[in-house]
PDB file of N, CA and C in Angstrom:
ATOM      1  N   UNK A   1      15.230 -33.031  18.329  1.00  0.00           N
ATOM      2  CA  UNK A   1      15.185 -31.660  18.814  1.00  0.00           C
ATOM      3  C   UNK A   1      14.807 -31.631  20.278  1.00  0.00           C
ATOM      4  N   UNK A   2      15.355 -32.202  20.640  1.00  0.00           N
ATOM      5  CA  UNK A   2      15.203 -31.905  22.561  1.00  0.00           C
ATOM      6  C   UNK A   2      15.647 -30.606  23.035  1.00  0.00           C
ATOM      7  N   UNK A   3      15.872 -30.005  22.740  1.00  0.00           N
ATOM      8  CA  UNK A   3      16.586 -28.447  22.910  1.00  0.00           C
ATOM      9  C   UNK A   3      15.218 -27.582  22.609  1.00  0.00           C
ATOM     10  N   UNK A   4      14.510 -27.144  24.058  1.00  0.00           N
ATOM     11  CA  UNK A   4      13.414 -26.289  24.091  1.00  0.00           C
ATOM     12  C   UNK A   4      14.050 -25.168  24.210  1.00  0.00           C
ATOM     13  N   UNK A   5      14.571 -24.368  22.955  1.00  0.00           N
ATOM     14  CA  UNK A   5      14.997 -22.902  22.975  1.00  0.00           C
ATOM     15  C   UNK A   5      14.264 -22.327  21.813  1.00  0.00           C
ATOM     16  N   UNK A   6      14.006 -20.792  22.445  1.00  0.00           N
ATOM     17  CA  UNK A   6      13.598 -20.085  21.510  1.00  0.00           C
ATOM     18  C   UNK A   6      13.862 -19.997  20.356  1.00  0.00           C
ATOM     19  N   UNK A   7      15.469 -20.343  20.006  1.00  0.00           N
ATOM     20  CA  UNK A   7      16.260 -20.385  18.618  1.00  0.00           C
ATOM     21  C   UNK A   7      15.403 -20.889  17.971  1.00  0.00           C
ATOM     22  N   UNK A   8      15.201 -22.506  18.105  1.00  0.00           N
ATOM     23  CA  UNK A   8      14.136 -23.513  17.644  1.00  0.00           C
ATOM     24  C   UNK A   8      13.588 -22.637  16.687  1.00  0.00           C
ATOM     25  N   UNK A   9      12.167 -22.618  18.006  1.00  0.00           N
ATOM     26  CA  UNK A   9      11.058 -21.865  17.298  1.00  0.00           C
ATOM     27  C   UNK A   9      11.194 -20.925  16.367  1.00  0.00           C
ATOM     28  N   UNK A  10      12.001 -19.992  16.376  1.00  0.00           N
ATOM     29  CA  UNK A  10      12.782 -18.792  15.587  1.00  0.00           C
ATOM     30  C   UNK A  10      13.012 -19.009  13.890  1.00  0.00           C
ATOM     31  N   UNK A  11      13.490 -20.433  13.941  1.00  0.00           N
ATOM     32  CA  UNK A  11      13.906 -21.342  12.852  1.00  0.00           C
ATOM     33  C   UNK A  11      12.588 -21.645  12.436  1.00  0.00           C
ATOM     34  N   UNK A  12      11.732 -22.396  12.910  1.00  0.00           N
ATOM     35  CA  UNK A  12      11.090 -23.299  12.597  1.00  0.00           C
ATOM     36  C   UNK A  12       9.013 -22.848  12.789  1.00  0.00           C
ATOM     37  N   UNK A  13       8.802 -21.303  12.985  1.00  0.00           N
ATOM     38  CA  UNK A  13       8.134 -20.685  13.639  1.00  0.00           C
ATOM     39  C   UNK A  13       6.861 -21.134  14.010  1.00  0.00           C
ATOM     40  N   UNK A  14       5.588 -21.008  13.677  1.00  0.00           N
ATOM     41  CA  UNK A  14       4.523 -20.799  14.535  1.00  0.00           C
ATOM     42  C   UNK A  14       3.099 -21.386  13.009  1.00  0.00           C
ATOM     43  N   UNK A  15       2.479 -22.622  13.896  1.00  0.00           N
ATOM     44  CA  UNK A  15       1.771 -22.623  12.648  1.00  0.00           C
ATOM     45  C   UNK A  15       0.108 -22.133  13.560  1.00  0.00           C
ATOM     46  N   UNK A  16      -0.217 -21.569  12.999  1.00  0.00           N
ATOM     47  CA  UNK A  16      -1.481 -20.610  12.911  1.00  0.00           C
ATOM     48  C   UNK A  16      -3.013 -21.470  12.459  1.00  0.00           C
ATOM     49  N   UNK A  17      -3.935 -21.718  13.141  1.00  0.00           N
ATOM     50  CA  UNK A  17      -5.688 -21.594  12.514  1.00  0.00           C
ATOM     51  C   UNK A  17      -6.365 -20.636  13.229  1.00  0.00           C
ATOM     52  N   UNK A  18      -6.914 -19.976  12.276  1.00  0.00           N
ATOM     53  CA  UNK A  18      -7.411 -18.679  12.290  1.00  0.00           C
ATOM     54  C   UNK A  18      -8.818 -18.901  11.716  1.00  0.00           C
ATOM     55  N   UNK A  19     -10.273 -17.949  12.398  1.00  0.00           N
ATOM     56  CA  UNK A  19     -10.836 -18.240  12.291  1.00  0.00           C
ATOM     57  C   UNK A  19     -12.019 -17.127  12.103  1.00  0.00           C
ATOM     58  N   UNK A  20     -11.970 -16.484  11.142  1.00  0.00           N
ATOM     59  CA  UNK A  20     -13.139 -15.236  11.284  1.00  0.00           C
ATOM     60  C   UNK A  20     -14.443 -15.420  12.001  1.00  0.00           C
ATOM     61  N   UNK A  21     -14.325 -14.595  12.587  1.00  0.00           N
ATOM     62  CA  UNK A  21     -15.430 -14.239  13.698  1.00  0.00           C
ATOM     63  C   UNK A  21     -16.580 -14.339  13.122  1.00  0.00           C
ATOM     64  N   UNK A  22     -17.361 -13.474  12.360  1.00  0.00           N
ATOM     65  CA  UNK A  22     -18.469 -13.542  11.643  1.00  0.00           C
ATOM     66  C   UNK A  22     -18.904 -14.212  10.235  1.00  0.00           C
ATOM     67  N   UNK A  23     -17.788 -14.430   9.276  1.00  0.00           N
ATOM     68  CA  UNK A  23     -18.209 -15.988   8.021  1.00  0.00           C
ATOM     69  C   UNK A  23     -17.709 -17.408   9.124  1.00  0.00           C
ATOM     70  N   UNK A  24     -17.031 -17.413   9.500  1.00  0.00           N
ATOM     71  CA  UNK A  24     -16.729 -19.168  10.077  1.00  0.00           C
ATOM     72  C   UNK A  24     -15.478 -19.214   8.970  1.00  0.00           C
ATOM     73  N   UNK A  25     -14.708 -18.668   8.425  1.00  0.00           N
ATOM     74  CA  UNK A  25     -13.485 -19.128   7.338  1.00  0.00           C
ATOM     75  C   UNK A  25     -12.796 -19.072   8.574  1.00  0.00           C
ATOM     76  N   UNK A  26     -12.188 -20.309   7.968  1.00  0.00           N
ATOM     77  CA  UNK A  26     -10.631 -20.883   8.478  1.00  0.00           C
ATOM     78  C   UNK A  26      -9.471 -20.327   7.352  1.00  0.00           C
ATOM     79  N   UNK A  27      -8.473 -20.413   8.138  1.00  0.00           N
ATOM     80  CA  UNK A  27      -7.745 -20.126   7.122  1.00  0.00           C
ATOM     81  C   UNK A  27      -6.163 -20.625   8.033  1.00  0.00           C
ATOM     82  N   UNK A  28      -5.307 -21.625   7.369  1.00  0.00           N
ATOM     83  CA  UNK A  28      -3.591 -21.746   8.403  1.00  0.00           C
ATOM     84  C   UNK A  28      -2.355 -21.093   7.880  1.00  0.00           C
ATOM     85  N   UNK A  29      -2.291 -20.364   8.402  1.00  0.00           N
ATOM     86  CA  UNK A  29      -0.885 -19.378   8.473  1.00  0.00           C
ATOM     87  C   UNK A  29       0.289 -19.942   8.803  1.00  0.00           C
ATOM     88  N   UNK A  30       1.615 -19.691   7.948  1.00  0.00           N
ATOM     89  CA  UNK A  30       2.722 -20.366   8.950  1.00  0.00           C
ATOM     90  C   UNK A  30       3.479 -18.541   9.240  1.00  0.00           C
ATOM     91  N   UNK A  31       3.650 -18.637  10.463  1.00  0.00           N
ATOM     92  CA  UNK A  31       4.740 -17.181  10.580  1.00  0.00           C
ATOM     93  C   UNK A  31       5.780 -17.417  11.535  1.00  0.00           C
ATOM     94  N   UNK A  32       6.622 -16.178  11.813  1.00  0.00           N
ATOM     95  CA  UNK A  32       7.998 -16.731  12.559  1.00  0.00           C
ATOM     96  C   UNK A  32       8.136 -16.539  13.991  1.00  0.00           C
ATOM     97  N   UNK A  33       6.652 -15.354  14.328  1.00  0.00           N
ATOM     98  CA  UNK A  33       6.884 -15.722  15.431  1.00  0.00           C
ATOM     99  C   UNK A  33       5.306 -15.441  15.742  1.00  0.00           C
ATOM    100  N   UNK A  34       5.008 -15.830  17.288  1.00  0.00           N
ATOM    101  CA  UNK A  34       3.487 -15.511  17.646  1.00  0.00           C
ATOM    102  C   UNK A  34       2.716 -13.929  17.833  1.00  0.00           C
ATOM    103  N   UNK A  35       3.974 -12.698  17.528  1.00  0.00           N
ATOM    104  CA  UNK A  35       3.268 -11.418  17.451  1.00  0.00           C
ATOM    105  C   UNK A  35       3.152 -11.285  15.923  1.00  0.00           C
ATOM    106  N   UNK A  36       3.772 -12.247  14.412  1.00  0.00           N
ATOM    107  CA  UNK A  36       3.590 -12.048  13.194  1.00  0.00           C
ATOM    108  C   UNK A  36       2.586 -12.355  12.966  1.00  0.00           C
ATOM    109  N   UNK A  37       1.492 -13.330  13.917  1.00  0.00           N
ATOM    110  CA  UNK A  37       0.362 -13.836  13.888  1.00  0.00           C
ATOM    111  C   UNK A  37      -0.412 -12.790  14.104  1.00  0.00           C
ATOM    112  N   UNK A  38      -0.261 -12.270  15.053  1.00  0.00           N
ATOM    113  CA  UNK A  38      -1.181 -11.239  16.035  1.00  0.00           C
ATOM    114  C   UNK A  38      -1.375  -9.851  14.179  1.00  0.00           C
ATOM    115  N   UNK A  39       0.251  -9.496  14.038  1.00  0.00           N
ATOM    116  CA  UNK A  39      -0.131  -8.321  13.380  1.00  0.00           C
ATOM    117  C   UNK A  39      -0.970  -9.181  11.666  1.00  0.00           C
ATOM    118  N   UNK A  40      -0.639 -10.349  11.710  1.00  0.00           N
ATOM    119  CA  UNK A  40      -1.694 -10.827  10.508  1.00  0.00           C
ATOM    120  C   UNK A  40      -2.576 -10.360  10.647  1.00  0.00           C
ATOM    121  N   UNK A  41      -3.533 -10.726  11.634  1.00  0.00           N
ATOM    122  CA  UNK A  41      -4.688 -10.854  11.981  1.00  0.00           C
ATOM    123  C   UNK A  41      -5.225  -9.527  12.333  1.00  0.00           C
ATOM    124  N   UNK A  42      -4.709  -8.682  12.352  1.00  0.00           N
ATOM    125  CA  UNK A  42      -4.565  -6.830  12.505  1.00  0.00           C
ATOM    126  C   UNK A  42      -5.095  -6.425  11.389  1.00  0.00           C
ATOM    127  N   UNK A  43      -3.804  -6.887  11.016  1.00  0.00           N
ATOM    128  CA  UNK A  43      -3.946  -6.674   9.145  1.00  0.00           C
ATOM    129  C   UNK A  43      -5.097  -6.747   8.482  1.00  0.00           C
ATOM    130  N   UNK A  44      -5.639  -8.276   8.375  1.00  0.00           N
ATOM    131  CA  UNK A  44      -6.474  -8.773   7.709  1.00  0.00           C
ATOM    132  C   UNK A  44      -7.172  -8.248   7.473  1.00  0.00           C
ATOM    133  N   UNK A  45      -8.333  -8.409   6.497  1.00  0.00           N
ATOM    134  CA  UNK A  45      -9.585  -7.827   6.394  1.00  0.00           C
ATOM    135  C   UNK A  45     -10.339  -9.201   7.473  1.00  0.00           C
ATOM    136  N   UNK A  46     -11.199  -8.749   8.245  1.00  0.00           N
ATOM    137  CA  UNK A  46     -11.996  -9.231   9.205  1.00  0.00           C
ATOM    138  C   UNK A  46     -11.542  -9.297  10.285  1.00  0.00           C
ATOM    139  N   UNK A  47     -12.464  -9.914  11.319  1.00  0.00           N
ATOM    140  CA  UNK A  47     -11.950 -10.050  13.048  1.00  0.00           C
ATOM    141  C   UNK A  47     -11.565 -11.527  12.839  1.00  0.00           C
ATOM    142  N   UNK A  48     -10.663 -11.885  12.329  1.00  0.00           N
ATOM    143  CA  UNK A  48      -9.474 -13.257  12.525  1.00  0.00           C
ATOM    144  C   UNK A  48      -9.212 -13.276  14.303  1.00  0.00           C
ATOM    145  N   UNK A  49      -9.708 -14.764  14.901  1.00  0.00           N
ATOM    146  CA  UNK A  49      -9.528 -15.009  15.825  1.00  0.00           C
ATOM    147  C   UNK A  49      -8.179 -16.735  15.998  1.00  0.00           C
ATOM    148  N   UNK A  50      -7.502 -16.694  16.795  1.00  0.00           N
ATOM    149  CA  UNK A  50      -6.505 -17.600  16.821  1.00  0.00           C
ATOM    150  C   UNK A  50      -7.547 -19.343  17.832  1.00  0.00           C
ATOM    151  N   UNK A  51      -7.355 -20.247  16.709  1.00  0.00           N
ATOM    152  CA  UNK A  51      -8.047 -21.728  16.769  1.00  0.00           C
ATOM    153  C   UNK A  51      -7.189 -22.311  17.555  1.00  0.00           C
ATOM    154  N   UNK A  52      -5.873 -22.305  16.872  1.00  0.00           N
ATOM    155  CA  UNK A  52      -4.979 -22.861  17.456  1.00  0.00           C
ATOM    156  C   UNK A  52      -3.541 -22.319  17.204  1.00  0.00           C
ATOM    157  N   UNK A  53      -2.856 -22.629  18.077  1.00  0.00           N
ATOM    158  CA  UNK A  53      -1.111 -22.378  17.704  1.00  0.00           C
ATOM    159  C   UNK A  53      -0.186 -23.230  18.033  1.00  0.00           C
ATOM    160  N   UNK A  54       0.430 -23.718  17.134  1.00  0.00           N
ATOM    161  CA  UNK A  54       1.116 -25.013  17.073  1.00  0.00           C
ATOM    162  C   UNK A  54       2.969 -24.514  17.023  1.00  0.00           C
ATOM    163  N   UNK A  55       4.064 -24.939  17.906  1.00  0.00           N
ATOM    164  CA  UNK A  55       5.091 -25.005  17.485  1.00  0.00           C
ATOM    165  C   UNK A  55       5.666 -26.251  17.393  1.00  0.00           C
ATOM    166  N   UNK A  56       7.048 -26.154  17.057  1.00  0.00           N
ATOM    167  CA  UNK A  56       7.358 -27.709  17.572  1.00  0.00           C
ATOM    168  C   UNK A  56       7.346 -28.177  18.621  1.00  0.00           C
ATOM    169  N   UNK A  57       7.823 -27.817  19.860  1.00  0.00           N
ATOM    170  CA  UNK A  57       7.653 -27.901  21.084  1.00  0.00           C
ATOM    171  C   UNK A  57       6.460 -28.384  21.458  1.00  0.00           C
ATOM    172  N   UNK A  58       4.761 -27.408  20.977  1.00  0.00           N
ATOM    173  CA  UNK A  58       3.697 -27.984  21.057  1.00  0.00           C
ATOM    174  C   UNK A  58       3.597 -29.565  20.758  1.00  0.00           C
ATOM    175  N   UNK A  59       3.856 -29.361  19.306  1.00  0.00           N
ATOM    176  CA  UNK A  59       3.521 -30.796  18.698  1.00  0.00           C
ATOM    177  C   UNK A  59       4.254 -32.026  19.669  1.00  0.00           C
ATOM    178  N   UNK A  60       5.709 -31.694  20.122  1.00  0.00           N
ATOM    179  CA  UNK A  60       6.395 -32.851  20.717  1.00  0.00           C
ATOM    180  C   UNK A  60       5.268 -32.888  21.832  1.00  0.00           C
ATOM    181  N   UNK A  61       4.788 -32.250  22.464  1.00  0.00           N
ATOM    182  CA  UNK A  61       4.310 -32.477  24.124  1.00  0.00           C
ATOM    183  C   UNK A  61       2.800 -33.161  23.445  1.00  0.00           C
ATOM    184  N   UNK A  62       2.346 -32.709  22.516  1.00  0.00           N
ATOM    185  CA  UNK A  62       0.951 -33.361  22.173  1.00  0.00           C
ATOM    186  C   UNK A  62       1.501 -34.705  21.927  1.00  0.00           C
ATOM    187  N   UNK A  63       2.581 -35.280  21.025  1.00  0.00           N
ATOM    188  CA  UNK A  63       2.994 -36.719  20.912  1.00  0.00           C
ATOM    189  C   UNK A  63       3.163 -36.924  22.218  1.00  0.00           C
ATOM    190  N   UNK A  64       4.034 -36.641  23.224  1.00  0.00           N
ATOM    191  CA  UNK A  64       5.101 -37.033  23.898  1.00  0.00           C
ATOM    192  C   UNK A  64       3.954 -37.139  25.873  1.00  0.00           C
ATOM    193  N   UNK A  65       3.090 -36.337  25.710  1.00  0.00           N
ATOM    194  CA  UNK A  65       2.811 -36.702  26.848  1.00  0.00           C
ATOM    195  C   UNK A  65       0.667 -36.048  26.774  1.00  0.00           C
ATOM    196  N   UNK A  66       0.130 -35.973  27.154  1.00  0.00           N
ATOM    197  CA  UNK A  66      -1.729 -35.365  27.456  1.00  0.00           C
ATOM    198  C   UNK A  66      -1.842 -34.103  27.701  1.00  0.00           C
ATOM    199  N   UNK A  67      -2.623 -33.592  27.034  1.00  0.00           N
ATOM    200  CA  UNK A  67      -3.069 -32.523  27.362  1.00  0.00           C
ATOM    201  C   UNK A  67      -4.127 -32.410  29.353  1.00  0.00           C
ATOM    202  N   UNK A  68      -4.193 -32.954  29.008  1.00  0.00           N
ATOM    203  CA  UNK A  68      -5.490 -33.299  30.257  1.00  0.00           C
ATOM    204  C   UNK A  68      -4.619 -33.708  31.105  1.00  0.00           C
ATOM    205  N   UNK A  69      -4.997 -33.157  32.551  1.00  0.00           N
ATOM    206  CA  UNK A  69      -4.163 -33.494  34.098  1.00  0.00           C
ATOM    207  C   UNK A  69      -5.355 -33.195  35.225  1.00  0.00           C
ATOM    208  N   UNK A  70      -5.003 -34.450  35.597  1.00  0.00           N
ATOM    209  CA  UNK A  70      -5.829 -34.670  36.880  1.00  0.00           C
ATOM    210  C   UNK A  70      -5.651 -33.669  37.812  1.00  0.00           C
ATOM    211  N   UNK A  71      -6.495 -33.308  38.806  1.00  0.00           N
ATOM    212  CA  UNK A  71      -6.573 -32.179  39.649  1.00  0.00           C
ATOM    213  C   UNK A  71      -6.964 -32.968  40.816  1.00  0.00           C
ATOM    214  N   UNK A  72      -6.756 -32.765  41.974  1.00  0.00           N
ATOM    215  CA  UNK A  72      -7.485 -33.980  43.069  1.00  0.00           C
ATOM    216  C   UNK A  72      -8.755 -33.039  43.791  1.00  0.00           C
ATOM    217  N   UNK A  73      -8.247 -31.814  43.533  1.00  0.00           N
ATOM    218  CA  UNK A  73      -9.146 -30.588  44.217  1.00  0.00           C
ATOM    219  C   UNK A  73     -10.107 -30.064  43.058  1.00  0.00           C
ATOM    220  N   UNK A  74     -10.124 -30.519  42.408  1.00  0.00           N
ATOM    221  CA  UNK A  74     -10.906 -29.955  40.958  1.00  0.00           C
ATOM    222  C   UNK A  74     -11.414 -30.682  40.131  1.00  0.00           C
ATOM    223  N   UNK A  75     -11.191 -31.766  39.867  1.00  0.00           N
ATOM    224  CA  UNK A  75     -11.410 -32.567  38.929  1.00  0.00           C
ATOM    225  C   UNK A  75     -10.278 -32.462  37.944  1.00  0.00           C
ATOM    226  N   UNK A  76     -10.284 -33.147  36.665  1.00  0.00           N
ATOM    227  CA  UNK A  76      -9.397 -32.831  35.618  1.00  0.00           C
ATOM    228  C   UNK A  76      -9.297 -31.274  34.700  1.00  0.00           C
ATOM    229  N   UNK A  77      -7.970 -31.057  34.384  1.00  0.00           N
ATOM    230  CA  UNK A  77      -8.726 -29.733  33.352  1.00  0.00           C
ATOM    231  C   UNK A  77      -7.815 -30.387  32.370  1.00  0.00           C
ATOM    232  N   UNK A  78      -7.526 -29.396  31.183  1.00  0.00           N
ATOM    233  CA  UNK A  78      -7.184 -29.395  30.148  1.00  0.00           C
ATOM    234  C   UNK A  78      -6.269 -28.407  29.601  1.00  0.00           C
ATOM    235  N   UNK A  79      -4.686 -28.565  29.164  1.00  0.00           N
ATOM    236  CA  UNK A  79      -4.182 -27.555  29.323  1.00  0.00           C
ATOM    237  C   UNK A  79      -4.319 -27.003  27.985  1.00  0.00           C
ATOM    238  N   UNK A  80      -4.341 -25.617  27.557  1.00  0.00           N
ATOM    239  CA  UNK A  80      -4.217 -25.234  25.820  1.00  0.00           C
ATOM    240  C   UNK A  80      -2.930 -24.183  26.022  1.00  0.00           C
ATOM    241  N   UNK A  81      -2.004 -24.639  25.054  1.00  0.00           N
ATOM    242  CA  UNK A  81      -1.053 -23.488  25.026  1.00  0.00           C
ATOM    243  C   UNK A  81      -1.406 -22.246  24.201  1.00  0.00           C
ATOM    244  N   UNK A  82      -2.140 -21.847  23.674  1.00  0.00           N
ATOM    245  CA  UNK A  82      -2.528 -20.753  23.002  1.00  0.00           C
ATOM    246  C   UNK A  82      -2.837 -19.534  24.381  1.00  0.00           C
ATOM    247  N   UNK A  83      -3.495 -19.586  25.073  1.00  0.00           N
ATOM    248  CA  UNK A  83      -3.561 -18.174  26.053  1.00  0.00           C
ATOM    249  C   UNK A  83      -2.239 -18.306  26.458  1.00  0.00           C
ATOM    250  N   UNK A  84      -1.304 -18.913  26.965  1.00  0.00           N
ATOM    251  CA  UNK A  84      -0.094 -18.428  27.601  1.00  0.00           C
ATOM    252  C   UNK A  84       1.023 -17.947  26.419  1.00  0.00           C
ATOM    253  N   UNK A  85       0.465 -18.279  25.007  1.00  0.00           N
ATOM    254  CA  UNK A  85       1.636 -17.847  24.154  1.00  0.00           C
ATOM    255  C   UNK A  85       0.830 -16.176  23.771  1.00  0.00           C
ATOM    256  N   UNK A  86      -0.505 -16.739  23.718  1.00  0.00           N
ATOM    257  CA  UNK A  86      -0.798 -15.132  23.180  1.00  0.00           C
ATOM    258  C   UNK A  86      -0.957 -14.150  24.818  1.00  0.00           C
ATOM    259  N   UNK A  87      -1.047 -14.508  25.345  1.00  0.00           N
ATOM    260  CA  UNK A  87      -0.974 -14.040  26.816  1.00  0.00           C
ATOM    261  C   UNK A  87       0.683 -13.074  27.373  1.00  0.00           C
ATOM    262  N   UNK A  88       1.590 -13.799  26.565  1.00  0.00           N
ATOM    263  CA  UNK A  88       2.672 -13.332  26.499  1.00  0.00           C
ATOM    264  C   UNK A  88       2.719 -12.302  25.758  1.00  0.00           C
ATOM    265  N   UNK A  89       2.330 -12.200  24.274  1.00  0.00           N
ATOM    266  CA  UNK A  89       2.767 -10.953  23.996  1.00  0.00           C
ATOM    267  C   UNK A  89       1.305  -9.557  24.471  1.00  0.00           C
ATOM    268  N   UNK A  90       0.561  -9.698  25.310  1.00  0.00           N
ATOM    269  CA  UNK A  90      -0.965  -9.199  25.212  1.00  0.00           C
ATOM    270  C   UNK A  90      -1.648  -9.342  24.360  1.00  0.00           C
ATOM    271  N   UNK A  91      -2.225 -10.297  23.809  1.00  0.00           N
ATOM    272  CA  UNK A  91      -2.867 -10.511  23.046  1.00  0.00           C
ATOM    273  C   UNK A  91      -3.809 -11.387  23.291  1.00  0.00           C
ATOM    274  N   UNK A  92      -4.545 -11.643  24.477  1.00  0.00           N
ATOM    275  CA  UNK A  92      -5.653 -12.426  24.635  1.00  0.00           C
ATOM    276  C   UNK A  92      -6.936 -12.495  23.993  1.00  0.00           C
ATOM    277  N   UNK A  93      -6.849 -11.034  23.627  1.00  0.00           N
ATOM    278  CA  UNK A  93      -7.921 -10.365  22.419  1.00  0.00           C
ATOM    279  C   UNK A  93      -8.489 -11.435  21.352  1.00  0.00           C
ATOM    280  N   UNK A  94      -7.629 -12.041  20.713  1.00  0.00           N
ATOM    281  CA  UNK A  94      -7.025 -12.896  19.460  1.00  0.00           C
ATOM    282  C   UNK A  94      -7.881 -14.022  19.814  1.00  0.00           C
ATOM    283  N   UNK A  95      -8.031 -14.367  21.200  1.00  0.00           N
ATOM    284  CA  UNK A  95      -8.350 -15.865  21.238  1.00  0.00           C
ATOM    285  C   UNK A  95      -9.641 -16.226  20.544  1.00  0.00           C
ATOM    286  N   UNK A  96      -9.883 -17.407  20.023  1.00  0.00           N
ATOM    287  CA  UNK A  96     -11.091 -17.568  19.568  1.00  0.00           C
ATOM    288  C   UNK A  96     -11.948 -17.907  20.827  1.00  0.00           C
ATOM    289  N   UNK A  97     -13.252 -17.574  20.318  1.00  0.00           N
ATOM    290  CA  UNK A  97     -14.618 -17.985  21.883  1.00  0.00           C
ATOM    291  C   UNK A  97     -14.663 -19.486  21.335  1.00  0.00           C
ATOM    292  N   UNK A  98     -13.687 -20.474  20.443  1.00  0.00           N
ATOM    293  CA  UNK A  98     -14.230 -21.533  21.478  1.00  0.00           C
ATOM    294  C   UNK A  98     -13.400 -22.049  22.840  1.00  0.00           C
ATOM    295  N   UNK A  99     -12.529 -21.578  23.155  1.00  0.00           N
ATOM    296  CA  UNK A  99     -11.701 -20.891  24.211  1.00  0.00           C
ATOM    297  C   UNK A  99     -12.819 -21.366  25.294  1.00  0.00           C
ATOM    298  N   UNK A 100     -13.426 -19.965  25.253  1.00  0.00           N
ATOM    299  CA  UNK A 100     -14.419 -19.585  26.548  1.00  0.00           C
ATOM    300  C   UNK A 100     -15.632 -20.748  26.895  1.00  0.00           C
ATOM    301  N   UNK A 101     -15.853 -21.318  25.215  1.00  0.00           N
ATOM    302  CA  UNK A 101     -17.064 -22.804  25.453  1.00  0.00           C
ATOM    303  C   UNK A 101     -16.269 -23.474  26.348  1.00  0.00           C
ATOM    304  N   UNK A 102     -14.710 -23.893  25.818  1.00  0.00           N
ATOM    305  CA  UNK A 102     -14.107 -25.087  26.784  1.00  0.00           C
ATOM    306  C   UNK A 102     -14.311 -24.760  27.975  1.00  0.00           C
ATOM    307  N   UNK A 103     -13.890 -23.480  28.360  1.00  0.00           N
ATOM    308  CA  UNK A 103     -13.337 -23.605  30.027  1.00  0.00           C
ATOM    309  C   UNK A 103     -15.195 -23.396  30.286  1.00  0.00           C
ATOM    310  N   UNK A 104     -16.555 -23.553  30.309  1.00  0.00           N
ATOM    311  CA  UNK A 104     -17.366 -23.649  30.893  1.00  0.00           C
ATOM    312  C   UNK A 104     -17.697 -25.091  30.532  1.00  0.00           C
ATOM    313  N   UNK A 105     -17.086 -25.814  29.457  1.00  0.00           N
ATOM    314  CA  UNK A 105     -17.740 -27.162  30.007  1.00  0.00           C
ATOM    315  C   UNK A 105     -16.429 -27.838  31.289  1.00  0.00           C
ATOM    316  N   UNK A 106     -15.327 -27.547  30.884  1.00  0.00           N
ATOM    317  CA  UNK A 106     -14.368 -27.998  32.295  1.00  0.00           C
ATOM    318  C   UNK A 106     -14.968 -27.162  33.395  1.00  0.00           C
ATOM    319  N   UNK A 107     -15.405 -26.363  33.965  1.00  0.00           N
ATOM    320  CA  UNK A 107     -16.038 -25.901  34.918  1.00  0.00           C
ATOM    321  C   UNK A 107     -17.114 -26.613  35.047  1.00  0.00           C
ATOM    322  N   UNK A 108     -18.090 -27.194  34.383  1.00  0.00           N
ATOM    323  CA  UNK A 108     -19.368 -28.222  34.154  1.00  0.00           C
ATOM    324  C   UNK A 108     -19.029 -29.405  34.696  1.00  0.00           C
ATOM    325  N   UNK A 109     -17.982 -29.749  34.031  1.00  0.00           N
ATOM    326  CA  UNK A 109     -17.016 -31.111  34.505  1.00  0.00           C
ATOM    327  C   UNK A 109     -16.972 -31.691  35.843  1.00  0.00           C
ATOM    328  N   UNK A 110     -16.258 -30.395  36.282  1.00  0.00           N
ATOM    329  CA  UNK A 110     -15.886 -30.298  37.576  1.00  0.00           C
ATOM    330  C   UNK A 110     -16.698 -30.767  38.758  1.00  0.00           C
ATOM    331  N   UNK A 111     -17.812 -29.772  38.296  1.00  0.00           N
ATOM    332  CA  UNK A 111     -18.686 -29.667  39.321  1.00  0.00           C
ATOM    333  C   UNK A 111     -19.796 -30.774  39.499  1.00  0.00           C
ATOM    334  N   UNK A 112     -19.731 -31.689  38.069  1.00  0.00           N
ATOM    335  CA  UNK A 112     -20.348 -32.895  38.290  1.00  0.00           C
ATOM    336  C   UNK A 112     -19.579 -34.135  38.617  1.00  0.00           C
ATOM    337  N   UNK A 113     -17.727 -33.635  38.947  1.00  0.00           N
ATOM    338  CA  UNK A 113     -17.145 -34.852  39.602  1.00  0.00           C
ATOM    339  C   UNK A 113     -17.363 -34.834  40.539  1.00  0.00           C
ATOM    340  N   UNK A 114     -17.842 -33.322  41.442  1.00  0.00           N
ATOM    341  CA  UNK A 114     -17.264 -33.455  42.749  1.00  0.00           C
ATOM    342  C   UNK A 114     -18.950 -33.088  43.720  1.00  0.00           C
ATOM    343  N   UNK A 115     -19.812 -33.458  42.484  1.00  0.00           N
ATOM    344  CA  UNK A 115     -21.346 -33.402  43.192  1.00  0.00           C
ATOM    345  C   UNK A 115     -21.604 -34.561  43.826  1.00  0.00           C
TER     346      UNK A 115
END
C-alpha cells in the first residue's frame, strides 16, 4: 500500500484508544473516519479523551521511519499524529492531557540540551 490516499484510509479507517477522563477506562474503537471518533466520544457516556490514533499510513511511518527528529535549534522533539488529525477536523478538545505531559517534558528536554 504505498498509495497515501484518503481512499485508503476510507477503506481501511481509523483505530481509536480512548481514555475517560475521570475512571482511567480505556477502551479501542475501530471507525471510518477521525470525526466518527470525535462523534463517539460525544456520544458516550463520559469525557472520552483520544490516547491515540492509528491509520495505516500511521502504522507504515511508525515501521518505516522515527517518530523523534533532531532539531539543531531546539534539541530533538517528537512528532504525534493525533493533534494534526484531530486538529483537522476541530477537535483538539478530544486530546488526552497526556498530550500536554509530553510536550512539557520535550520542552524540559530541550532546555537541558541546550543549558
Amino acid at each position: 500500500m504505498s498509495n497515501h490516499s484518503n481512499a485508503a484510509r476510507d477503506r481501511l479507517g481509523v483505530i481509536a484508544t480512548l481514555r475517560e477522563r475521570h475512571t482511567g477506562e480505556v477502551v479501542v474503537r475501530h471507525a471510518n473516519t477521525t470525526r466518527e471518533v470525535a462523534a463517539w466520544c460525544d456520544a458516550a457516556d463520559g469525557d472520552w479523551r483520544v490516547v491515540t490514533l492509528s491509520t495505516w499510513r500511521t502504522i507504515y511511518a511508525d515501521i518505516a521511519t522515527s517518530r523523534v527528529h533532531p532539531n539543531p535549534d531546539k534539541g530533538t522533539y517528537t512528532a504525534f499524529p493525533e493533534p494534526e488529525m484531530l486538529g483537522v477536523i476541530g477537535r483538539l478538545d478530544l486530546l488526552d492531557g497526556s498530550f500536554a505531559a509530553n510536550e512539557g517534558d520535550r520542552k524540559n528536554r530541550r532546555r537541558r540540551e541546550h543549558a
